[in-house]
C-alpha atoms as a PDB file:
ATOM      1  CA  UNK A   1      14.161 -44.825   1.436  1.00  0.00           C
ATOM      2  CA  UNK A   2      17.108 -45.785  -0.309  1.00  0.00           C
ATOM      3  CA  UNK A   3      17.498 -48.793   2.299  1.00  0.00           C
ATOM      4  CA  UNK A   4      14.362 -50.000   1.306  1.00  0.00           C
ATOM      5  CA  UNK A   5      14.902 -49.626  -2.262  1.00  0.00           C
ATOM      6  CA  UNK A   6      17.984 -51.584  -1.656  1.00  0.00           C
ATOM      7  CA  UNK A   7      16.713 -53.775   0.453  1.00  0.00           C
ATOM      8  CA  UNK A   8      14.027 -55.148  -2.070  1.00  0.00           C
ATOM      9  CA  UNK A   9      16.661 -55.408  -4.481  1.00  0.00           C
ATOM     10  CA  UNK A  10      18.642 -57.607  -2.039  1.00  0.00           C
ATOM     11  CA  UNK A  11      15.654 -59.864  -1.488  1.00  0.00           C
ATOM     12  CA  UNK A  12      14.605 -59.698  -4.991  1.00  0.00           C
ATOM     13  CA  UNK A  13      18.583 -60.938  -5.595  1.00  0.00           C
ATOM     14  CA  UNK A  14      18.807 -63.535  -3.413  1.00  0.00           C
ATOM     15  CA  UNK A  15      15.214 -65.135  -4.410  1.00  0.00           C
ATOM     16  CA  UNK A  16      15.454 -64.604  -8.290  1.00  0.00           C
ATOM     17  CA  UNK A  17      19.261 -64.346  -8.653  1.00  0.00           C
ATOM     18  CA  UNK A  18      21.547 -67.083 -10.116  1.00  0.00           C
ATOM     19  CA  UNK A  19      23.614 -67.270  -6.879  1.00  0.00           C
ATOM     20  CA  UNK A  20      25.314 -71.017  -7.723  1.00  0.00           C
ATOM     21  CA  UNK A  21      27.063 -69.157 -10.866  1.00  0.00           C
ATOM     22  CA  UNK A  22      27.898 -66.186  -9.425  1.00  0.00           C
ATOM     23  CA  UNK A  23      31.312 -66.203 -10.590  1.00  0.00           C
ATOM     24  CA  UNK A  24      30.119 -66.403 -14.116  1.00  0.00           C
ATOM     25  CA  UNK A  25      29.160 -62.601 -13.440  1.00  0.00           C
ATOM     26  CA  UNK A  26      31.299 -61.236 -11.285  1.00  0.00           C
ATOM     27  CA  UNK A  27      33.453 -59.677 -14.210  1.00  0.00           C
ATOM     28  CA  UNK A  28      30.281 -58.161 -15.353  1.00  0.00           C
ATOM     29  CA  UNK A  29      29.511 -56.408 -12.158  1.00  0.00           C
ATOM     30  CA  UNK A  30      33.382 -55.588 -11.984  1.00  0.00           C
ATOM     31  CA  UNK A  31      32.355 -53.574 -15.539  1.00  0.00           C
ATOM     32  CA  UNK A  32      29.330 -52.334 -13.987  1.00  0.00           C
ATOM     33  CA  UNK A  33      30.612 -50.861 -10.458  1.00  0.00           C
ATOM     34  CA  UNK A  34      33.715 -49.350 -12.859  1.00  0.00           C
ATOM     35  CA  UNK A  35      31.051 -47.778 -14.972  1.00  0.00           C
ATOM     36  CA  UNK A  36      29.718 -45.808 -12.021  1.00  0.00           C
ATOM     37  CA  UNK A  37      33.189 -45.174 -10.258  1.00  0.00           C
ATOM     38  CA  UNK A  38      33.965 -43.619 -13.782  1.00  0.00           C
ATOM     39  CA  UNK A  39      30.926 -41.706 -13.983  1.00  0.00           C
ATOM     40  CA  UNK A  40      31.701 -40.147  -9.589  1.00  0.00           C
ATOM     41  CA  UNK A  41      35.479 -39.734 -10.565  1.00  0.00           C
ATOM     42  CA  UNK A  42      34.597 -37.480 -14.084  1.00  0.00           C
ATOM     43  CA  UNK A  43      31.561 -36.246 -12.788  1.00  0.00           C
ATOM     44  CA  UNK A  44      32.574 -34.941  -9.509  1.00  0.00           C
ATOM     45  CA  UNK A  45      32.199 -31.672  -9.895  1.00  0.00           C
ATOM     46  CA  UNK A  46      29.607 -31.396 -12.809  1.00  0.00           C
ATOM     47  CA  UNK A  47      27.164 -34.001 -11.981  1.00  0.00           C
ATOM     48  CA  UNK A  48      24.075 -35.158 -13.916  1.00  0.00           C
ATOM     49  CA  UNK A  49      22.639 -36.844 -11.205  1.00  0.00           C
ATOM     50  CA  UNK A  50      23.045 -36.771  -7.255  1.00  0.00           C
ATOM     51  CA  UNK A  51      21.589 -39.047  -5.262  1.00  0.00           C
ATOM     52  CA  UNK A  52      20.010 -37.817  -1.941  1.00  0.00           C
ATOM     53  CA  UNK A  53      18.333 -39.169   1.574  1.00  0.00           C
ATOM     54  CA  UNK A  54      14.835 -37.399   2.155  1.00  0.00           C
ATOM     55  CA  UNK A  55      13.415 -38.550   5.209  1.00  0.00           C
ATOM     56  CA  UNK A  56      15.115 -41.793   6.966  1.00  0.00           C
ATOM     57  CA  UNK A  57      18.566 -42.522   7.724  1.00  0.00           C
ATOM     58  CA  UNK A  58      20.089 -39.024   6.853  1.00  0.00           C
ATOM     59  CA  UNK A  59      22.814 -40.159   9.477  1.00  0.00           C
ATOM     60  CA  UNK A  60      23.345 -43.563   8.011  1.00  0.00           C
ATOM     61  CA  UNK A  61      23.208 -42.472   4.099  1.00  0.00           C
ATOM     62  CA  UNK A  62      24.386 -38.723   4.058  1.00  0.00           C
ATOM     63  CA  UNK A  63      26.118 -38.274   0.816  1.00  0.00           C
ATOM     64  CA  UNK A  64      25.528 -39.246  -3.139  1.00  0.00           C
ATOM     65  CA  UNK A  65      28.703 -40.973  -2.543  1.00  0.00           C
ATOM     66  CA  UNK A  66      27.815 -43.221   0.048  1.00  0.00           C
ATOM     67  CA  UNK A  67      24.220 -43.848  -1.261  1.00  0.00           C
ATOM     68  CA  UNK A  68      26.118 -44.328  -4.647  1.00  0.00           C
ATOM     69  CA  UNK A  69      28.475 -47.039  -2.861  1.00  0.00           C
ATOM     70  CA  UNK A  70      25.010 -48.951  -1.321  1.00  0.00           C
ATOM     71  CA  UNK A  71      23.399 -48.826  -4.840  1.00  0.00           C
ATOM     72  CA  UNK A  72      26.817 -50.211  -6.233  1.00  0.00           C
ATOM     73  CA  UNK A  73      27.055 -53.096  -3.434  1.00  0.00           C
ATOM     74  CA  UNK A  74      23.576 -53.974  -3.211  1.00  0.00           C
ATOM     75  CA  UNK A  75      21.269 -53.216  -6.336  1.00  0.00           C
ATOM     76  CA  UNK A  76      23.700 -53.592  -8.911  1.00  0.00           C
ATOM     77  CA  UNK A  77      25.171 -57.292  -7.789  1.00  0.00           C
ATOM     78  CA  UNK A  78      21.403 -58.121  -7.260  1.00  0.00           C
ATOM     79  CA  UNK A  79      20.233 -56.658 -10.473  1.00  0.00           C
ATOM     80  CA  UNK A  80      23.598 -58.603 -12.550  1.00  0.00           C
ATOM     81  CA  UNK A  81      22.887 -62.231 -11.254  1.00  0.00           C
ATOM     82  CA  UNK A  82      18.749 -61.983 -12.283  1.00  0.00           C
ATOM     83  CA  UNK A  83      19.132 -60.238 -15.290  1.00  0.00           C
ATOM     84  CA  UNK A  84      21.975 -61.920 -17.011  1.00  0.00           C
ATOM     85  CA  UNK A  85      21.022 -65.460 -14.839  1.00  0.00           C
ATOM     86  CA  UNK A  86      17.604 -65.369 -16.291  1.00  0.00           C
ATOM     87  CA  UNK A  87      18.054 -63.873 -19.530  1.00  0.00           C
ATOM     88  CA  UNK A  88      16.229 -65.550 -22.861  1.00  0.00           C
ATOM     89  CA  UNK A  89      17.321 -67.061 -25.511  1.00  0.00           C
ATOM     90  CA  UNK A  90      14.853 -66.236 -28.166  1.00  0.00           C
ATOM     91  CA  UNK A  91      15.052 -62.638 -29.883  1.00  0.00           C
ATOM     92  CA  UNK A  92      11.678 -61.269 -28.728  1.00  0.00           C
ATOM     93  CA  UNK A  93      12.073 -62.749 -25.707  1.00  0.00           C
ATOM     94  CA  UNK A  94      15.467 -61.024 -25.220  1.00  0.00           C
ATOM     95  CA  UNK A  95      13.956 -57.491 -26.077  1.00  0.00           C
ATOM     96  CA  UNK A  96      11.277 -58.028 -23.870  1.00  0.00           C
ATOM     97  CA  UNK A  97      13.645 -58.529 -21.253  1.00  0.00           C
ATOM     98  CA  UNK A  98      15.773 -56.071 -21.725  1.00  0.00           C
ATOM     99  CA  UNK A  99      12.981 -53.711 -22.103  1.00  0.00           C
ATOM    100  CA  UNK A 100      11.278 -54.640 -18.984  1.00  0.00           C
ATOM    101  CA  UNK A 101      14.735 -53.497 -16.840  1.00  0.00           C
ATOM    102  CA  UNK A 102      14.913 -50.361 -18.546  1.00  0.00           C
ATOM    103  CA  UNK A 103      11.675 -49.895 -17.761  1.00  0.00           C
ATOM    104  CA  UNK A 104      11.757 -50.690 -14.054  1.00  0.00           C
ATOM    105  CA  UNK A 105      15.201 -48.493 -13.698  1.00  0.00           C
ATOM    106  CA  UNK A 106      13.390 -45.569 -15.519  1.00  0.00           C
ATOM    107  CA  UNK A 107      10.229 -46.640 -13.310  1.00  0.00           C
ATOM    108  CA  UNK A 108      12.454 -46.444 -10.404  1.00  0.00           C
ATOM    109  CA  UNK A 109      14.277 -42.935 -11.219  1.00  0.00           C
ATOM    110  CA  UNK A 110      11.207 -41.397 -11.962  1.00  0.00           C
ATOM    111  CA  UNK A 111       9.273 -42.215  -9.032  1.00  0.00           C
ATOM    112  CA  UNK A 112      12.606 -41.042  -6.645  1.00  0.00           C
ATOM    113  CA  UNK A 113      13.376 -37.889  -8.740  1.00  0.00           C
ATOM    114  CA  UNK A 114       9.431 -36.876  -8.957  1.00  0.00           C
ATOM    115  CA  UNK A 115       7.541 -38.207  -5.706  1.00  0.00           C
ATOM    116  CA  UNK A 116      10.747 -39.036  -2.857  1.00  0.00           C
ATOM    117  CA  UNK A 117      13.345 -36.476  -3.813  1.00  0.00           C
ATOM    118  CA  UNK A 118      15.792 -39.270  -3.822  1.00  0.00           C
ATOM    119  CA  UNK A 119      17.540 -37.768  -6.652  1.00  0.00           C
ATOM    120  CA  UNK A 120      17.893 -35.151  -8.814  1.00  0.00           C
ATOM    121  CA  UNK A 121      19.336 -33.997 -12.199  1.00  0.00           C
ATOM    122  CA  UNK A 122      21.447 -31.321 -13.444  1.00  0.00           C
ATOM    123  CA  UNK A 123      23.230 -30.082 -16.247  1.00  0.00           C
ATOM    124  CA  UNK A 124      20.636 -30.947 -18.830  1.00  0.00           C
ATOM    125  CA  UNK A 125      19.812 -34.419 -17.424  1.00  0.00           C
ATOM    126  CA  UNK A 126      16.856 -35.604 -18.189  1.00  0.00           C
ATOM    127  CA  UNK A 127      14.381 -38.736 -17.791  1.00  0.00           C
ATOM    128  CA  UNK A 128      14.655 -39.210 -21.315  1.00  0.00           C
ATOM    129  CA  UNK A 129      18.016 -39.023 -21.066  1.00  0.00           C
ATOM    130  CA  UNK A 130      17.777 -41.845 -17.862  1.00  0.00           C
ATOM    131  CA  UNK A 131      15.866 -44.148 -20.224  1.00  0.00           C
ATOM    132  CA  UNK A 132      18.423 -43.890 -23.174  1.00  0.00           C
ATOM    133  CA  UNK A 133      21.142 -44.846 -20.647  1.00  0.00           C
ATOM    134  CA  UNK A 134      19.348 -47.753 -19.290  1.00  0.00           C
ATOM    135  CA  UNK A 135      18.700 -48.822 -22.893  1.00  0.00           C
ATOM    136  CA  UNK A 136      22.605 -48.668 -23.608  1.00  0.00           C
ATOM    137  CA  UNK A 137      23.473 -49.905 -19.879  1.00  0.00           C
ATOM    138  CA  UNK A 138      21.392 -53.384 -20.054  1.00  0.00           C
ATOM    139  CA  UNK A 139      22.596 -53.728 -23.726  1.00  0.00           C
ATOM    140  CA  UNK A 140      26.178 -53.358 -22.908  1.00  0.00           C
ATOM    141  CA  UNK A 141      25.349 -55.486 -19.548  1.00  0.00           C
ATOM    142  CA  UNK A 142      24.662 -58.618 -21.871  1.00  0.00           C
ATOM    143  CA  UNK A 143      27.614 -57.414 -24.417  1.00  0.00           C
ATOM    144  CA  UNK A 144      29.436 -57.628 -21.365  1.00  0.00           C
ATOM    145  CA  UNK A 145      29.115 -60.999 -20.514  1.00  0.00           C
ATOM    146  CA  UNK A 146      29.501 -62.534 -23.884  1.00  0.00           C
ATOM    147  CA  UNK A 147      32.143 -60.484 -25.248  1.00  0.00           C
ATOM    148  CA  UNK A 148      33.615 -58.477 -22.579  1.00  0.00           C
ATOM    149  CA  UNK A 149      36.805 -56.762 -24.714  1.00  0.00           C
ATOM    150  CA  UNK A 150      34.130 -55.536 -27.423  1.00  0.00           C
ATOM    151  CA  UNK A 151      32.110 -54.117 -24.633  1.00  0.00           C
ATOM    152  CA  UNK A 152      34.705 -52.429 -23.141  1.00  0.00           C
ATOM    153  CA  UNK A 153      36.078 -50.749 -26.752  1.00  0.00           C
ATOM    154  CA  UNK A 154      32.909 -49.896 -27.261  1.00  0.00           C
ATOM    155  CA  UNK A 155      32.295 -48.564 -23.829  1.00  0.00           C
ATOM    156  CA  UNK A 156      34.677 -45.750 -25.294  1.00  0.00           C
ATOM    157  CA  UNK A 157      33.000 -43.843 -27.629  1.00  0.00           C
ATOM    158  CA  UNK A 158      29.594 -43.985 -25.700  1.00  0.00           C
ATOM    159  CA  UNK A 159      31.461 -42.331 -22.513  1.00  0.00           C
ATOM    160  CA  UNK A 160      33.255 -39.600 -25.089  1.00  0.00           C
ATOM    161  CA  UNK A 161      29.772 -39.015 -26.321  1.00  0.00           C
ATOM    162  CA  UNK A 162      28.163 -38.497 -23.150  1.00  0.00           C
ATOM    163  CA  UNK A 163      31.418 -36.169 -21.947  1.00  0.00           C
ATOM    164  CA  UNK A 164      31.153 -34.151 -25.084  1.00  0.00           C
ATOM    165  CA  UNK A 165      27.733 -34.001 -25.609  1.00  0.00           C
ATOM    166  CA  UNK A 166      27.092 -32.908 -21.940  1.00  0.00           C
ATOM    167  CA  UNK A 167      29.617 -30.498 -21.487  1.00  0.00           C
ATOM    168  CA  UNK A 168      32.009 -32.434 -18.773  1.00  0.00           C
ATOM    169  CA  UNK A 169      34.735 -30.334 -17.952  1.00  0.00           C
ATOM    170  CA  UNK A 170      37.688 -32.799 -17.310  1.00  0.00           C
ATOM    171  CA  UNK A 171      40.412 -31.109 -18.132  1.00  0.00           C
ATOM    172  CA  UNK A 172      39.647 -29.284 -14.980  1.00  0.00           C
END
């Protein structure tokens, strides 16, 4: 399922994406794909959420980390060059927008943790919890792009939160 998932991303990419400006992105999905890497590398051991293959391709997808590294190279490059390549200009526009990704993410998670057993949460991870982070993630996606130092210094206290907050043992 996650191919598929993926694989409508992909299509969704390469029919709505901005594709001729690519490189005016790429440092976004750089932040992005370090986001996640961050969250594997800390969260290792004490996860919040594991991704998992229910049905088809167990062989071809049979870890978080590899279904992690397809949702990395396919849906988040795909999702980058749409949402930031078609983004508004005017304000309720813009939280429109950024409201309809967090809801199709959230959409997305809930319909693979609920109905597919594609993933599940631990630790005190929640839905709600999902939808806050896609709220902050598409935020700091556009923050990105315009300002990418004050995303990244802000990028700090937001992950100490979420390590303190949740309990992260990383001095481990």
């Amino acid at each position: 399922m996650h191919l598929l998932f993926n694989g409508l991303f992909l299509i969704a990419g390469i029919k709505w994406g901005d594709w001729r400006n690519w490189n005016k992105y790429h440092s976004t999905i750089l932040f992005l794909w370090f986001g996640d890497l961050l969250y594997n590398l800390l969260c290792h051991d004490y996860i919040m959420w594991k991704y998992k293959e229910s049905i088809f391709c167990l062989n071809l997808l049979p870890n978080h980390t590899v279904i992690s590294l397809l949702i990395m190279f396919v849906c988040y490059p795909a999702t980058v060059l749409i949402y930031l390549g078609r983004f508004p200009k005017k304000t309720i526009n813009i939280v429109i927008w950024i409201l309809f990704w967090v809801a199709l993410f959230s959409i997305i998670e809930y319909i693979n943790l609920r109905y597919l057993d594609l993933v599940s949460h631990y630790h005190g991870w929640t839905m709600r919890w999902s939808t806050v982070f896609n709220m902050i993630m598409f935020s700091m996606l556009r923050l990105h792009y315009k300002y990418p130092t004050a995303a990244l210094l802000i990028s700090i206290p937001i992950i100490l939160f979420f390590v303190i907050y949740f309990n992260v043992p990383i001095a481990e």
